[in-house]
Protein backbone atom coordinates (compact mmCIF):
# COMPACT_ATOMS: atom_id res chain seq x y z
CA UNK A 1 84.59 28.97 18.13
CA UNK A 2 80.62 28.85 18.36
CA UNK A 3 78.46 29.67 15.23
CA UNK A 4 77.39 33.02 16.70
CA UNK A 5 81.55 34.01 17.54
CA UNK A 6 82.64 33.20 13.74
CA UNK A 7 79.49 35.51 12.65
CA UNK A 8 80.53 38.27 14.65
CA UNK A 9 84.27 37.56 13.80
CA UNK A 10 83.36 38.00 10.17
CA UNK A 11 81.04 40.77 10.37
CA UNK A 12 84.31 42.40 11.98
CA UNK A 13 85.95 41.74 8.51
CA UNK A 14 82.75 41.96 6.72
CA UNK A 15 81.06 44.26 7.51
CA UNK A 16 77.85 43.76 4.70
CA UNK A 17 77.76 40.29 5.62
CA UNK A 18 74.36 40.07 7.36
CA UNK A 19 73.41 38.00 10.47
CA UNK A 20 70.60 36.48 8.79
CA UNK A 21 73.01 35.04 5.37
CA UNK A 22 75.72 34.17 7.46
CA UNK A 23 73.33 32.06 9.59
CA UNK A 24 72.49 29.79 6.80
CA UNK A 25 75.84 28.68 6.30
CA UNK A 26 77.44 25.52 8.58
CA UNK A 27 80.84 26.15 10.92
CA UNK A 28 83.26 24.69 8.86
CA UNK A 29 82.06 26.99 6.01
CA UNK A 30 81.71 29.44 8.29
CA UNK A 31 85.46 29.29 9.86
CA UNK A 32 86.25 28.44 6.38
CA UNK A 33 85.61 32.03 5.14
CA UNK A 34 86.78 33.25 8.17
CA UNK A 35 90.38 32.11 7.01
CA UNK A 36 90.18 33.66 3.83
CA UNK A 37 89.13 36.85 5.42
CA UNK A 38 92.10 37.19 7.65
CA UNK A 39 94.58 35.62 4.79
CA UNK A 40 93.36 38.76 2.63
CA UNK A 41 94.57 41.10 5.37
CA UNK A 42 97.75 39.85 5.10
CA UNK A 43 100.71 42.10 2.86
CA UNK A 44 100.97 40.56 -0.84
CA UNK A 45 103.87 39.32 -2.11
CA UNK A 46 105.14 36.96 -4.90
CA UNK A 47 104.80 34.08 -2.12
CA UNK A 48 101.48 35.21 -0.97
CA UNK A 49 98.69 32.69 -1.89
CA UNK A 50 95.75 31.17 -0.61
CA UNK A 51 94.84 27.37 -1.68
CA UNK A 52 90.39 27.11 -1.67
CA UNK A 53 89.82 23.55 1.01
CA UNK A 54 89.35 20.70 -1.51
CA UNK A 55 86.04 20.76 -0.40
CA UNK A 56 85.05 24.22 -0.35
CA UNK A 57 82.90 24.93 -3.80
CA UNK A 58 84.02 27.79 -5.78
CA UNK A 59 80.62 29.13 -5.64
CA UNK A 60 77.97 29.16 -3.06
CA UNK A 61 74.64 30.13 -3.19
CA UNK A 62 71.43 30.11 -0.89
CA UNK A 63 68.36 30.41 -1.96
CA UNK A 64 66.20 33.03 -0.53
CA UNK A 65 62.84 32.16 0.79
């Protein structure tokens, strides 16, 4: 997916997610996210679990400017 088709796909899930924050953020975060997003949607169960990328921080930030 483009940069501009994983925004819109997580502005489906997201819906306070702005164009503008998710635009400072690179594809493989982006798709990244996207992941979780549609994991979350997903029925819970004992089984259910979603594993954060190795490389993924636990917390991201951007600074405003």
């Amino acid at each position: 997916m483009s940069k501009q088709q994983l925004i819109e796909a997580i502005r489906k899930h997201n819906h306070s997610a702005t164009q503008d924050f998710l635009m400072g953020f690179n594809e493989d975060a982006l798709n990244n996210y996207l992941n979780h997003l549609e994991y979350r949607r997903r029925p819970r169960n004992s089984n259910s679990r979603w594993i954060r990328p190795g490389e993924t921080p636990a917390v991201v930030m951007r600074a405003r400017r």
